[in-house]
PDB file of N, CA and C in Angstrom:
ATOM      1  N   UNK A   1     -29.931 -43.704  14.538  1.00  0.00           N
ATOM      2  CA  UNK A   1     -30.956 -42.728  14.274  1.00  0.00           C
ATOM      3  C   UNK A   1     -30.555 -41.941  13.021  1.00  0.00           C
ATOM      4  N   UNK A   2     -31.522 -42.148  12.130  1.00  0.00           N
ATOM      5  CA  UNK A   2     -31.019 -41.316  10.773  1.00  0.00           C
ATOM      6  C   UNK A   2     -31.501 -39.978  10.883  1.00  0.00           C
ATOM      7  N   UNK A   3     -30.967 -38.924  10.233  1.00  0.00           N
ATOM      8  CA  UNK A   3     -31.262 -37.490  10.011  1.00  0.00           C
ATOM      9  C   UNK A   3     -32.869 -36.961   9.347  1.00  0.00           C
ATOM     10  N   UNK A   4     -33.152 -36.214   9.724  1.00  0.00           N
ATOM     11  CA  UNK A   4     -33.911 -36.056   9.079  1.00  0.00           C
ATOM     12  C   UNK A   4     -33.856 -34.828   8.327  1.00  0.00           C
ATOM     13  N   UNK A   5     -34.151 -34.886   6.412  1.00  0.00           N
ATOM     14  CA  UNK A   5     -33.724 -33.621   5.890  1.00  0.00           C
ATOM     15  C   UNK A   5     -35.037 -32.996   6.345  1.00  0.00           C
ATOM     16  N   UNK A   6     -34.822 -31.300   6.463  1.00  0.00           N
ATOM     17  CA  UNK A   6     -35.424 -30.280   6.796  1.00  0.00           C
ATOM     18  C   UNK A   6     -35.211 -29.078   5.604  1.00  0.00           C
ATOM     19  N   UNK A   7     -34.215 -28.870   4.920  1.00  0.00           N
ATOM     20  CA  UNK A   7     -34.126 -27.748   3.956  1.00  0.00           C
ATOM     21  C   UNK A   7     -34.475 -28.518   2.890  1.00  0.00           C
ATOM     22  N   UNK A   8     -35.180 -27.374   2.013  1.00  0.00           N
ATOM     23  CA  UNK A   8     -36.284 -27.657   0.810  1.00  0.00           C
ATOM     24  C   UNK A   8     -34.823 -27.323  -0.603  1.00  0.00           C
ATOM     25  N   UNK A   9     -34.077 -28.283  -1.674  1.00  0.00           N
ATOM     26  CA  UNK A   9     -33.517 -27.697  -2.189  1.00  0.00           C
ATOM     27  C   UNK A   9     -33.519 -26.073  -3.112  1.00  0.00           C
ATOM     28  N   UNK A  10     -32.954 -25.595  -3.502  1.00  0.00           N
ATOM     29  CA  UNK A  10     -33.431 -24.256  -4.013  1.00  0.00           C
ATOM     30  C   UNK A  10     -33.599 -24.241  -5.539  1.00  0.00           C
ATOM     31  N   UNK A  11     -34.486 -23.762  -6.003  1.00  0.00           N
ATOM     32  CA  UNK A  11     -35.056 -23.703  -6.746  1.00  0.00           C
ATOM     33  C   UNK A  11     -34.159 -23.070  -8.186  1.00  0.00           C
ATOM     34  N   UNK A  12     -33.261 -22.516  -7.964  1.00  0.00           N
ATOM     35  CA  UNK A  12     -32.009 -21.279  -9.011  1.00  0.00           C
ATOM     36  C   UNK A  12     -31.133 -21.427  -8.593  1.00  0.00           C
ATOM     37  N   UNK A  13     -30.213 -21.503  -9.788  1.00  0.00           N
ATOM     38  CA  UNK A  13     -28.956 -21.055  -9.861  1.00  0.00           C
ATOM     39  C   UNK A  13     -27.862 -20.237 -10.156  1.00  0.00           C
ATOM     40  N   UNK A  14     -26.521 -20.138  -9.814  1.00  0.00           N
ATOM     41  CA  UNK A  14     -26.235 -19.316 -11.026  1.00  0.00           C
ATOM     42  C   UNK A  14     -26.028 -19.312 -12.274  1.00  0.00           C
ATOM     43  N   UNK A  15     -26.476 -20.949 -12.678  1.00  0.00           N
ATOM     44  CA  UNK A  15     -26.324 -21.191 -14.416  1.00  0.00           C
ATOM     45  C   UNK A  15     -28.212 -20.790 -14.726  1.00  0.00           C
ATOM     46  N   UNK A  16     -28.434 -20.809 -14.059  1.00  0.00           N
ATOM     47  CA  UNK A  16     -29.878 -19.805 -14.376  1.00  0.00           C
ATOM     48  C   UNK A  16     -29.911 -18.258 -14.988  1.00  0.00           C
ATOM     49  N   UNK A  17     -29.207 -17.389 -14.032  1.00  0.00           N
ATOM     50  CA  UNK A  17     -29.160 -16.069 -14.152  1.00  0.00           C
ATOM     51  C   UNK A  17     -28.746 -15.999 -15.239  1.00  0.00           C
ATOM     52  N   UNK A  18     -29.353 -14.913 -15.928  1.00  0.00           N
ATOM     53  CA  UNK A  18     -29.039 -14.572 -17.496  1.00  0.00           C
ATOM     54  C   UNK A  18     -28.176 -13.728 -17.660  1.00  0.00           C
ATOM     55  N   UNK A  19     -27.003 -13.587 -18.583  1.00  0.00           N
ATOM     56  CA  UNK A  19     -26.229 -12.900 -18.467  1.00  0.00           C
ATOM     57  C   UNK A  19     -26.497 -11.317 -19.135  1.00  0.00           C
ATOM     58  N   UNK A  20     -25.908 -10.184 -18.289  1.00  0.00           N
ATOM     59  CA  UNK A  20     -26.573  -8.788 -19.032  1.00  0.00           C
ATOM     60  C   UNK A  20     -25.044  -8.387 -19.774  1.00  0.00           C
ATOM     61  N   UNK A  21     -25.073  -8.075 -20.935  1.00  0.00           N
ATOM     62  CA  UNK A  21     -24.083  -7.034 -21.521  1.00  0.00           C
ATOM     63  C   UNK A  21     -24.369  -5.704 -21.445  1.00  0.00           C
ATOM     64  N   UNK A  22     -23.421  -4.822 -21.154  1.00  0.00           N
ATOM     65  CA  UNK A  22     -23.293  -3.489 -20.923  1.00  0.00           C
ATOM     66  C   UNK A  22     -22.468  -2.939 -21.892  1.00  0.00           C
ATOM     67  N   UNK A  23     -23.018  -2.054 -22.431  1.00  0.00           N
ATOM     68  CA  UNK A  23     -21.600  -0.899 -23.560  1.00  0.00           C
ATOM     69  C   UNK A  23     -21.579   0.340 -22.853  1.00  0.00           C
ATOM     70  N   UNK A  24     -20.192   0.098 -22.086  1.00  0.00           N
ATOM     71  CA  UNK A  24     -19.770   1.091 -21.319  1.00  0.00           C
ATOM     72  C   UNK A  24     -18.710   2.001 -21.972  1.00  0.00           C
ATOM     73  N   UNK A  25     -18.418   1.989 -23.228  1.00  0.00           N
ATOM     74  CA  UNK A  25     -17.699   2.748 -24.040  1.00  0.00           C
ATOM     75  C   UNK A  25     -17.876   4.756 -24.144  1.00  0.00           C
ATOM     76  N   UNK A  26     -19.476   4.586 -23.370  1.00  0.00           N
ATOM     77  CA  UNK A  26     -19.336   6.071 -23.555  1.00  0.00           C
ATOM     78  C   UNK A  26     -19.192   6.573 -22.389  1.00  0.00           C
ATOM     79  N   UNK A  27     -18.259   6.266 -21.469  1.00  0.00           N
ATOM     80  CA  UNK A  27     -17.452   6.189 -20.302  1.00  0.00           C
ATOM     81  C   UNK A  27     -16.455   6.729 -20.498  1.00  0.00           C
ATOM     82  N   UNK A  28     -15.922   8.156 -20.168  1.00  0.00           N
ATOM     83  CA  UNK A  28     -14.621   8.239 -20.391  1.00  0.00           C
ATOM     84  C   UNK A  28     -13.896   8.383 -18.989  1.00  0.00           C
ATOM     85  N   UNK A  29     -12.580   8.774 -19.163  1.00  0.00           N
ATOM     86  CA  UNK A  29     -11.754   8.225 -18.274  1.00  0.00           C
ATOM     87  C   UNK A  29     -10.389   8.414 -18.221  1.00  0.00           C
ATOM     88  N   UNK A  30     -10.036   9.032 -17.685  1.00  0.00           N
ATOM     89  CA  UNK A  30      -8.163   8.815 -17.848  1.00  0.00           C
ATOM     90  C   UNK A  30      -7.600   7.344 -17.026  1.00  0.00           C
ATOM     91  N   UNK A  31      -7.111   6.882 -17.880  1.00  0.00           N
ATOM     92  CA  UNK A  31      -6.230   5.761 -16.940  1.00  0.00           C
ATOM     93  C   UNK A  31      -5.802   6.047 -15.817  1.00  0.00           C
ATOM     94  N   UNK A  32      -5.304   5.494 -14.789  1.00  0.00           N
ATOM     95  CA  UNK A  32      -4.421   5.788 -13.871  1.00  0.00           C
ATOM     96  C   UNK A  32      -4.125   4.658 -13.046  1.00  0.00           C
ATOM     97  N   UNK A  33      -2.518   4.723 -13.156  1.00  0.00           N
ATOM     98  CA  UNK A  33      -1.623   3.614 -12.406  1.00  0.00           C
ATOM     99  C   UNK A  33      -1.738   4.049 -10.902  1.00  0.00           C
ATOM    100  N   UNK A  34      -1.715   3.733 -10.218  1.00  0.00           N
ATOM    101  CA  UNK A  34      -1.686   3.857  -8.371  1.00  0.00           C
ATOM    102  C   UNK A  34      -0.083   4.085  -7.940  1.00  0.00           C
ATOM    103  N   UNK A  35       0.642   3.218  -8.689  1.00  0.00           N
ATOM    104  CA  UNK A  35       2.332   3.848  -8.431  1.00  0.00           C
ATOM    105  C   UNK A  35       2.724   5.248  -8.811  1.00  0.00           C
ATOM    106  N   UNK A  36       2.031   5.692  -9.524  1.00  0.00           N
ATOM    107  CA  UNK A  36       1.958   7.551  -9.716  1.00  0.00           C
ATOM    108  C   UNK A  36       2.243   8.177  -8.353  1.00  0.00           C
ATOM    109  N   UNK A  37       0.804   7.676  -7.813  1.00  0.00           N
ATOM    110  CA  UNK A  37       1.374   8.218  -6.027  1.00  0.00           C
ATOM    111  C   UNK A  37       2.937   8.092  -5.160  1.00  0.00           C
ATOM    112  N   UNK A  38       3.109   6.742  -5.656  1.00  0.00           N
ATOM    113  CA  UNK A  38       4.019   5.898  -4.300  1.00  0.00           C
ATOM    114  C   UNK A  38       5.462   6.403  -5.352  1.00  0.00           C
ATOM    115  N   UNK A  39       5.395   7.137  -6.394  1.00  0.00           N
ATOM    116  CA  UNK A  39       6.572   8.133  -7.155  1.00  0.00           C
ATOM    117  C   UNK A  39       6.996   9.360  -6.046  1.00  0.00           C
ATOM    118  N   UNK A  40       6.183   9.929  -5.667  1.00  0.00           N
ATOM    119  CA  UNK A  40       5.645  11.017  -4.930  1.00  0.00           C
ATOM    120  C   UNK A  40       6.109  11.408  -3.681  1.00  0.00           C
ATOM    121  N   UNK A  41       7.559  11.432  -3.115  1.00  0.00           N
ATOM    122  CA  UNK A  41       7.731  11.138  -1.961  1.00  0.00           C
ATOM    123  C   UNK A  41       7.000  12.792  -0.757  1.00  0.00           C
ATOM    124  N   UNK A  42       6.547  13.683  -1.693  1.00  0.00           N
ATOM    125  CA  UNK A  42       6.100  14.578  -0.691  1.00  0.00           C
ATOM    126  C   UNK A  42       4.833  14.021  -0.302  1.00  0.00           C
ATOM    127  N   UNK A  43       3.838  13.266  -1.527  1.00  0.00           N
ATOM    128  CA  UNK A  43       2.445  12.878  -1.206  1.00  0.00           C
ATOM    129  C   UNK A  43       2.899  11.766  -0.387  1.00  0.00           C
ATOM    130  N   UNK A  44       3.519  11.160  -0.759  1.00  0.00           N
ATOM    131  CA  UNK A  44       3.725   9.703   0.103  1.00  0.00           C
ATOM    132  C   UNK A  44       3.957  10.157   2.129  1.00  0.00           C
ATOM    133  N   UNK A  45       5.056  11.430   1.914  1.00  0.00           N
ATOM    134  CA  UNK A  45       5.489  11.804   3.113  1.00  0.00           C
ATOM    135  C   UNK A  45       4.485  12.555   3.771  1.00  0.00           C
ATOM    136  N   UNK A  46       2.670  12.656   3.603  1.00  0.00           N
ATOM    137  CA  UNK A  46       2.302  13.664   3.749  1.00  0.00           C
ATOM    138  C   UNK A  46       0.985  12.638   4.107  1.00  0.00           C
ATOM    139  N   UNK A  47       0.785  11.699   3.592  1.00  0.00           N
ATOM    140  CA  UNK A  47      -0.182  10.841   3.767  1.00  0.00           C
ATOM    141  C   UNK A  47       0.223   9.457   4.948  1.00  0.00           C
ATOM    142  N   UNK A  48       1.798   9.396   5.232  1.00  0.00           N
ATOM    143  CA  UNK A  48       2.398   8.765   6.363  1.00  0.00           C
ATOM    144  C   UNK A  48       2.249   9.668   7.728  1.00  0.00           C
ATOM    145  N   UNK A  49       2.428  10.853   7.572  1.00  0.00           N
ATOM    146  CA  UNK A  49       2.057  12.050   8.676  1.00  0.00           C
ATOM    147  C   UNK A  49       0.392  11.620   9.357  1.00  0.00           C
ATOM    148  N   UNK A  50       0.000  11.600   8.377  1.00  0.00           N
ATOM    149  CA  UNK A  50      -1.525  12.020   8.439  1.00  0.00           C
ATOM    150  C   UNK A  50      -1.852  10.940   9.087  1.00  0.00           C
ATOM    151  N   UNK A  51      -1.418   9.694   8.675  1.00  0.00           N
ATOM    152  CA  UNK A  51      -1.880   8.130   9.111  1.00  0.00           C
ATOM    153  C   UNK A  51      -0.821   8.254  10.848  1.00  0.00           C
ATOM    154  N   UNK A  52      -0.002   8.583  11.155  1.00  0.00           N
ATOM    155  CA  UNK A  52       0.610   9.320  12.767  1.00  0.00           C
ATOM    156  C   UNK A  52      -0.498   9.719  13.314  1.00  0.00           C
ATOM    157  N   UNK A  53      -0.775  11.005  12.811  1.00  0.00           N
ATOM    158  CA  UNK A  53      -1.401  11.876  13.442  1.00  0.00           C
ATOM    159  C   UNK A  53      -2.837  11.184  13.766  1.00  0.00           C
ATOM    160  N   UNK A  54      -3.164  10.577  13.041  1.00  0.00           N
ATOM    161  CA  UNK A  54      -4.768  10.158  13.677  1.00  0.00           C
ATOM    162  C   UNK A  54      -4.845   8.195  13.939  1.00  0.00           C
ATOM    163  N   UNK A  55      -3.119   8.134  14.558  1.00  0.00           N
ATOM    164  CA  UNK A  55      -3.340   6.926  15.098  1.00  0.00           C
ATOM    165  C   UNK A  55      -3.633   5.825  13.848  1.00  0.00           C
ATOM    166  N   UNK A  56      -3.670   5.754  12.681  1.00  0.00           N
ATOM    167  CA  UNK A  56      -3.590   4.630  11.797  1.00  0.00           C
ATOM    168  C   UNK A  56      -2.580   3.938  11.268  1.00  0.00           C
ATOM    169  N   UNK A  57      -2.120   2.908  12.547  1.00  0.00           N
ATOM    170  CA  UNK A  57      -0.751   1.981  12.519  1.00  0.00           C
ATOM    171  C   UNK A  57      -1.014   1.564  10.993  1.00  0.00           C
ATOM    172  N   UNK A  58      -1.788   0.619  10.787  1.00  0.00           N
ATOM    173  CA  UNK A  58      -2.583  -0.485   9.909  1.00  0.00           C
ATOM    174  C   UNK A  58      -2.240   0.298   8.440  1.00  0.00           C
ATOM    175  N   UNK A  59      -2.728   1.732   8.202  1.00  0.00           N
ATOM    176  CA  UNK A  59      -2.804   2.613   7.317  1.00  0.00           C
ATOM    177  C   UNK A  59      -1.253   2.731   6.822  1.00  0.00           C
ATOM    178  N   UNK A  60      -0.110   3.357   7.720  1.00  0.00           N
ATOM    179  CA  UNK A  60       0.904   3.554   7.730  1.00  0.00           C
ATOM    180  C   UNK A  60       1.529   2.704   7.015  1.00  0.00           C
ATOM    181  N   UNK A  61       1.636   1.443   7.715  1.00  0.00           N
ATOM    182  CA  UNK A  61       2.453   0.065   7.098  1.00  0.00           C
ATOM    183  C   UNK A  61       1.688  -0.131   5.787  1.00  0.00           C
ATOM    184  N   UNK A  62       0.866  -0.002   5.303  1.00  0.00           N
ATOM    185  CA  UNK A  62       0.368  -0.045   4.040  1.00  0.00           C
ATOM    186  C   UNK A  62       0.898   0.328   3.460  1.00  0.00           C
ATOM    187  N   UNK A  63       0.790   1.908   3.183  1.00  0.00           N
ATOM    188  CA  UNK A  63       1.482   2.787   2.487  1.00  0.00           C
ATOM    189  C   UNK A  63       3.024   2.478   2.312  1.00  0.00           C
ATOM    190  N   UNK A  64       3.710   2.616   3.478  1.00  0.00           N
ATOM    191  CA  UNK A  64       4.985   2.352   3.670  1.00  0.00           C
ATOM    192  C   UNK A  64       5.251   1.169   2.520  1.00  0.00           C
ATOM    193  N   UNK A  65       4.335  -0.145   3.089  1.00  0.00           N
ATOM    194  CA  UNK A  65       5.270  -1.325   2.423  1.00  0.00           C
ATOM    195  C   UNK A  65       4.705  -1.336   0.833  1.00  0.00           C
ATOM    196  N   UNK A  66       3.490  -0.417   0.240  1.00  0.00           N
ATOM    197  CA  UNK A  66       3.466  -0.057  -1.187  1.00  0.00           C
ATOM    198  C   UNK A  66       4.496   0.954  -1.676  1.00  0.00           C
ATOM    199  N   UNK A  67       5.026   1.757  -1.316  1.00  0.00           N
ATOM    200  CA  UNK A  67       5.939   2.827  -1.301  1.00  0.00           C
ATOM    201  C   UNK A  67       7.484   1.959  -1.493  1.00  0.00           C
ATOM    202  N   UNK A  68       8.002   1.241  -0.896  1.00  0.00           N
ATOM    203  CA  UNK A  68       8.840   0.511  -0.732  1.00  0.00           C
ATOM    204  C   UNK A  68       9.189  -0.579  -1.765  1.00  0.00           C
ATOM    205  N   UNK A  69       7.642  -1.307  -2.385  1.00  0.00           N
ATOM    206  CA  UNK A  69       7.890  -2.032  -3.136  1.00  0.00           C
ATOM    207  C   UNK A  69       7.994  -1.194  -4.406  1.00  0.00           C
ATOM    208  N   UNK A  70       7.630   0.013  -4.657  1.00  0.00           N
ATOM    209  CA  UNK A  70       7.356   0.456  -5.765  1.00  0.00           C
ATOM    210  C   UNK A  70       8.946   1.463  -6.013  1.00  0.00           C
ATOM    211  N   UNK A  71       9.969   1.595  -5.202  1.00  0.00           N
ATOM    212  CA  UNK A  71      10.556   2.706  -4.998  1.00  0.00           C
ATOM    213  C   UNK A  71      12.148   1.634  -4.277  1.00  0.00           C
ATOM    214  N   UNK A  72      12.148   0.226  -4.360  1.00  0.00           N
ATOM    215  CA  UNK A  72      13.074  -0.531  -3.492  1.00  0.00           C
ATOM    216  C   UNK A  72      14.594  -0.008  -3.183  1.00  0.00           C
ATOM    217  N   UNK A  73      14.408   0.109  -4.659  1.00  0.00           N
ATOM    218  CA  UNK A  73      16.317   0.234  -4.954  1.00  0.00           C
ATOM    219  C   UNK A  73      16.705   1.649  -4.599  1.00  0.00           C
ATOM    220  N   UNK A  74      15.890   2.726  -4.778  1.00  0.00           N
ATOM    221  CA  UNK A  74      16.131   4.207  -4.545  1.00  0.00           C
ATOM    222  C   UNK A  74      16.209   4.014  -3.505  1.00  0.00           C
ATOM    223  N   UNK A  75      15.238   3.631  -2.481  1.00  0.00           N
ATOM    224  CA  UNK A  75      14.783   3.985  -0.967  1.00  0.00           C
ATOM    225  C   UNK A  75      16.257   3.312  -0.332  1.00  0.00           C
ATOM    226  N   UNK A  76      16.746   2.410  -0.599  1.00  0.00           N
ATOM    227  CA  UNK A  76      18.322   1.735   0.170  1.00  0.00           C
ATOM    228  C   UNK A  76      19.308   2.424  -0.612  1.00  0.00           C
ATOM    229  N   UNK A  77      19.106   3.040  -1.290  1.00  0.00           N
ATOM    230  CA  UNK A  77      20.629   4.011  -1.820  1.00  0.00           C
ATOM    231  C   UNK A  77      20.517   5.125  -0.866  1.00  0.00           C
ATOM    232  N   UNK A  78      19.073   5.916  -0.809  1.00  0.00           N
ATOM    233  CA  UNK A  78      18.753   7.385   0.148  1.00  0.00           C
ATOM    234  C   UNK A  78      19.328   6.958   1.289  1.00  0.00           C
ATOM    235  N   UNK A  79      18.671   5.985   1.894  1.00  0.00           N
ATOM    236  CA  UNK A  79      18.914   5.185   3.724  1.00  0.00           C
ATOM    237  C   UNK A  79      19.765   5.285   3.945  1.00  0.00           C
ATOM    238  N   UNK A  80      20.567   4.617   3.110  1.00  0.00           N
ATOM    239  CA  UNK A  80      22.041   4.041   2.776  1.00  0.00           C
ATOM    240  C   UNK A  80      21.796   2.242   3.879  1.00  0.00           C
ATOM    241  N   UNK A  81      20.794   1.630   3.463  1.00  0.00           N
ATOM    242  CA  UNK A  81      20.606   0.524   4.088  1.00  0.00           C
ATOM    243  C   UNK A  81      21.157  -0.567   2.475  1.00  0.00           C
ATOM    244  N   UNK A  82      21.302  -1.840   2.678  1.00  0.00           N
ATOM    245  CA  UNK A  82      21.107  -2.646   2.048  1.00  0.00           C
ATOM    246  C   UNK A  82      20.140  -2.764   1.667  1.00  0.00           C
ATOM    247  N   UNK A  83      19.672  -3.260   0.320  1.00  0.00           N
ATOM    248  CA  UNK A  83      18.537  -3.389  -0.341  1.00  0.00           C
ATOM    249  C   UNK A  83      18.042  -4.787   0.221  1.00  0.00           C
ATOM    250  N   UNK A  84      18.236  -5.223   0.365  1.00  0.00           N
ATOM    251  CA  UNK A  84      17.628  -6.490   1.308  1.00  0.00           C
ATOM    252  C   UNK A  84      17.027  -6.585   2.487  1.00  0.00           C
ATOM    253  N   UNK A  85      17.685  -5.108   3.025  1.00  0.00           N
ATOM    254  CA  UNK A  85      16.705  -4.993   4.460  1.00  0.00           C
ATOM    255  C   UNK A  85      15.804  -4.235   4.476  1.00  0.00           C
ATOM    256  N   UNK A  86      15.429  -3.323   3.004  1.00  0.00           N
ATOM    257  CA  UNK A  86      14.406  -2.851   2.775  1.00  0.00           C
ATOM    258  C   UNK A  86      13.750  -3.688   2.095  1.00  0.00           C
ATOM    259  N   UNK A  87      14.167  -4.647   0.947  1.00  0.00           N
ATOM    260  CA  UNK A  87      13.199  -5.773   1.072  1.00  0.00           C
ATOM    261  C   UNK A  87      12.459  -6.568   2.233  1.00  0.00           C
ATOM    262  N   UNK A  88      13.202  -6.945   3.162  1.00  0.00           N
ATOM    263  CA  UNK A  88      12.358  -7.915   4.636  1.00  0.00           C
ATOM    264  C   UNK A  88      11.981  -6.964   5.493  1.00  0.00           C
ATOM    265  N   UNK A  89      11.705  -5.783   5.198  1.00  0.00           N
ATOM    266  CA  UNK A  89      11.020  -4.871   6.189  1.00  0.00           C
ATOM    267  C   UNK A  89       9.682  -5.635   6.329  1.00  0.00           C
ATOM    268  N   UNK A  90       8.446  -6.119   5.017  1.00  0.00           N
ATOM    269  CA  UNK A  90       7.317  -6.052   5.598  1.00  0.00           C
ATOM    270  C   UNK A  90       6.816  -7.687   4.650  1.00  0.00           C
ATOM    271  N   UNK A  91       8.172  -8.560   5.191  1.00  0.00           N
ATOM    272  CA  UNK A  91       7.682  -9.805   4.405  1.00  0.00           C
ATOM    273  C   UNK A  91       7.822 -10.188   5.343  1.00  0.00           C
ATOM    274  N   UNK A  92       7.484 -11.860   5.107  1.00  0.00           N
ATOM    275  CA  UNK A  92       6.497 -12.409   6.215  1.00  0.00           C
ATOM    276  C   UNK A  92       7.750 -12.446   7.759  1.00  0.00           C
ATOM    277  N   UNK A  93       9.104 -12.681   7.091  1.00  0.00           N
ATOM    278  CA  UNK A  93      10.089 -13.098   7.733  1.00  0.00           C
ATOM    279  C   UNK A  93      10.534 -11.751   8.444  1.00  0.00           C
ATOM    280  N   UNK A  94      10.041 -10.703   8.303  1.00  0.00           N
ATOM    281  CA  UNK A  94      10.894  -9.379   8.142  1.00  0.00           C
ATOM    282  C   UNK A  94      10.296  -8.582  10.085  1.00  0.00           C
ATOM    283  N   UNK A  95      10.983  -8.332  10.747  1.00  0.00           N
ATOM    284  CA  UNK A  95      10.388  -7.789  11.919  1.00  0.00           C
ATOM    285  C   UNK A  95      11.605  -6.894  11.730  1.00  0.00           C
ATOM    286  N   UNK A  96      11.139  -5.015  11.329  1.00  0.00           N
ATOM    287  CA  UNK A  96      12.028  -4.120  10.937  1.00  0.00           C
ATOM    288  C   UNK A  96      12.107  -3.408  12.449  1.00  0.00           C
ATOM    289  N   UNK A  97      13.739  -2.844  12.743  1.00  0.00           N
ATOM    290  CA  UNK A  97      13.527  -2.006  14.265  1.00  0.00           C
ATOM    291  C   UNK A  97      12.566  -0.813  13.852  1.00  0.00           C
ATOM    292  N   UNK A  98      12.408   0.517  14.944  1.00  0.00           N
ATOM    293  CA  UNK A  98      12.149   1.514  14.468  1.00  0.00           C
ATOM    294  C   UNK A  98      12.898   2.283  14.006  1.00  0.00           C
ATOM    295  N   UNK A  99      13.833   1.593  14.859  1.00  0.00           N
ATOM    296  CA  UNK A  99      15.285   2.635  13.526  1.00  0.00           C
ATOM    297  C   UNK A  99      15.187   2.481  12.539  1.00  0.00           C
ATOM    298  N   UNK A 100      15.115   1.374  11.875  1.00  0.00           N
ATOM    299  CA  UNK A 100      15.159   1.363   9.880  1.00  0.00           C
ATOM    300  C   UNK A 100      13.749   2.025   9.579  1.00  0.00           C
ATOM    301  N   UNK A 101      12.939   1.927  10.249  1.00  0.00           N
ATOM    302  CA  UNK A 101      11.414   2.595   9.808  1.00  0.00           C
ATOM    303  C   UNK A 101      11.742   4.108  10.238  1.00  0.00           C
ATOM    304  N   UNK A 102      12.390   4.345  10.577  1.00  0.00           N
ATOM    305  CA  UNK A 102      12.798   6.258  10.857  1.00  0.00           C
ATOM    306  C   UNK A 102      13.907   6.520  10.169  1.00  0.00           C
ATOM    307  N   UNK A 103      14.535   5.812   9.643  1.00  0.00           N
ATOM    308  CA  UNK A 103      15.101   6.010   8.712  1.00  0.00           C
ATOM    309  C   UNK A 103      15.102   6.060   7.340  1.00  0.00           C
ATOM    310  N   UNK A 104      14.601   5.198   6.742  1.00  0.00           N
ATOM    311  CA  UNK A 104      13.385   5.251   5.706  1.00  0.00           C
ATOM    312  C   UNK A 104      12.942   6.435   5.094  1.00  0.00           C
ATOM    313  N   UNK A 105      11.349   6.841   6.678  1.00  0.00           N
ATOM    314  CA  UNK A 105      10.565   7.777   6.728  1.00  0.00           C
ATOM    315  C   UNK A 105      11.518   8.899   6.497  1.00  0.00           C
ATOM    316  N   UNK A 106      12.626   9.404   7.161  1.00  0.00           N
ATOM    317  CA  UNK A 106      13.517  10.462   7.080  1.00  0.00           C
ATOM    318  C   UNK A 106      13.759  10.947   6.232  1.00  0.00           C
ATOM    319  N   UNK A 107      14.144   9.725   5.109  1.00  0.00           N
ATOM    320  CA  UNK A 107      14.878   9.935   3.965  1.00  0.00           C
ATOM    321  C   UNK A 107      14.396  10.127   2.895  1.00  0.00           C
ATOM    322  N   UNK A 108      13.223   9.215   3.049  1.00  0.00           N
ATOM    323  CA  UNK A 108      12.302   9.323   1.795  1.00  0.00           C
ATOM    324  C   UNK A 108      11.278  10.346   1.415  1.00  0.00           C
ATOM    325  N   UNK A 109      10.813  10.923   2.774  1.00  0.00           N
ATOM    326  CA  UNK A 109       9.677  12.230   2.940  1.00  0.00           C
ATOM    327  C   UNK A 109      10.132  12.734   2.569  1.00  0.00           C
ATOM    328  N   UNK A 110      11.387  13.142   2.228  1.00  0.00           N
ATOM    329  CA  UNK A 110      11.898  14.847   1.896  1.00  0.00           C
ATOM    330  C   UNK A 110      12.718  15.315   3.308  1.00  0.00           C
ATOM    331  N   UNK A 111      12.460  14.835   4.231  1.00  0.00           N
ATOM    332  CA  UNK A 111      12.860  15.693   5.693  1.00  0.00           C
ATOM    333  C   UNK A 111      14.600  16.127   5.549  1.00  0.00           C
ATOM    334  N   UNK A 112      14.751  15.059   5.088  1.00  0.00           N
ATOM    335  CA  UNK A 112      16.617  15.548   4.810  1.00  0.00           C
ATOM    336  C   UNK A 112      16.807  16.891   4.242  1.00  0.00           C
ATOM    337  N   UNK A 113      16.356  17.150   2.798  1.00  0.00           N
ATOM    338  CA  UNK A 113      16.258  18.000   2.082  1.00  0.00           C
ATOM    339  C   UNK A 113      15.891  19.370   3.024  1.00  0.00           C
ATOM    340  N   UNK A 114      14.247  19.198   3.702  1.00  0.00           N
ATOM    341  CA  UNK A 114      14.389  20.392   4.362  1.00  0.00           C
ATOM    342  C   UNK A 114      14.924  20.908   5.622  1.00  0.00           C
ATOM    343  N   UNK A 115      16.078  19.593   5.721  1.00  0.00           N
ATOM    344  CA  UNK A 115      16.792  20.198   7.600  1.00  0.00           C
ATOM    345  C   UNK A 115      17.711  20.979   6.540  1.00  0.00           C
ATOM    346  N   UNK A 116      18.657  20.185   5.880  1.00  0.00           N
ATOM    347  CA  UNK A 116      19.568  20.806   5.047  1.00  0.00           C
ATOM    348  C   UNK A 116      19.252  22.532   4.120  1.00  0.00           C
ATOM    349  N   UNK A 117      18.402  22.740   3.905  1.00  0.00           N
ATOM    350  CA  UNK A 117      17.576  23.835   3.444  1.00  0.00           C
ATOM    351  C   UNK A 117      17.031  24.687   4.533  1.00  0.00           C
ATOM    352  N   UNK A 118      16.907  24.409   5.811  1.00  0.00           N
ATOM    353  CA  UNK A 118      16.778  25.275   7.240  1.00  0.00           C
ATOM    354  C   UNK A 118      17.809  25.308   7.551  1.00  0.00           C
ATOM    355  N   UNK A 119      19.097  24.921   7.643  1.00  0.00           N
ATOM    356  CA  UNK A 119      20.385  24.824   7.966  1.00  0.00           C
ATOM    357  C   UNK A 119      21.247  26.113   7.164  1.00  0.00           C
ATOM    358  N   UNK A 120      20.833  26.356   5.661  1.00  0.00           N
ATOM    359  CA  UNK A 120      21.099  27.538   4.666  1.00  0.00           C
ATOM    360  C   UNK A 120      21.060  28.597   4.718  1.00  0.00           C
TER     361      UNK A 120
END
């Protein structure tokens, strides 16, 4: 039993659509890199809170593993972890305890700074 066609081919394509140019030059704008933030360990430590506080696991590990890539070598000198285990924190191979993720967070938010500074 052969098929029977039922759809009508379509009529356009996208080598149809005409292409539009835009002069968006009178657009201004400051650049901005996104690692500006993940520099930032109070914004960074303040936007990991926030992603706690209202339950956004998904959010957290984001941040975290952009923060991490952008910040590698500092973040395992602060820890005092190997730089390798802050590398496999959030690669494919990497299943981190919560200890190294509270440790991290500890170190990198600032929190050290202000136990040591409540301690004064």
């Amino acid at each position: 039993m052969s098929k029977k066609k039922i759809a009508k081919p379509l009529g356009t394509s996208w080598s149809d659509i005409e292409e539009i140019e835009q002069d968006l030059s009178h657009i201004k704008g400051k650049a901005v890199d996104p690692r500006d933030f993940f520099k930032n360990c109070s914004k960074v430590g303040a936007a990991l809170l926030e992603c706690l506080l209202e339950n956004d696991t998904e959010a957290f590990l984001e941040i975290l593993d952009e923060y991490l890539r952008v910040n590698r070598s500092g973040v395992a000198k602060n820890a005092q972890l190997a730089r390798s285990t802050v590398q496999d924190v959030f690669s494919k191979k990497g299943n981190p305890t919560l200890k190294t993720l509270a440790k991290i967070v500890h170190h990198e938010a600032g929190f050290q700074d202000s136990l040591s500074r409540q301690k004064n």
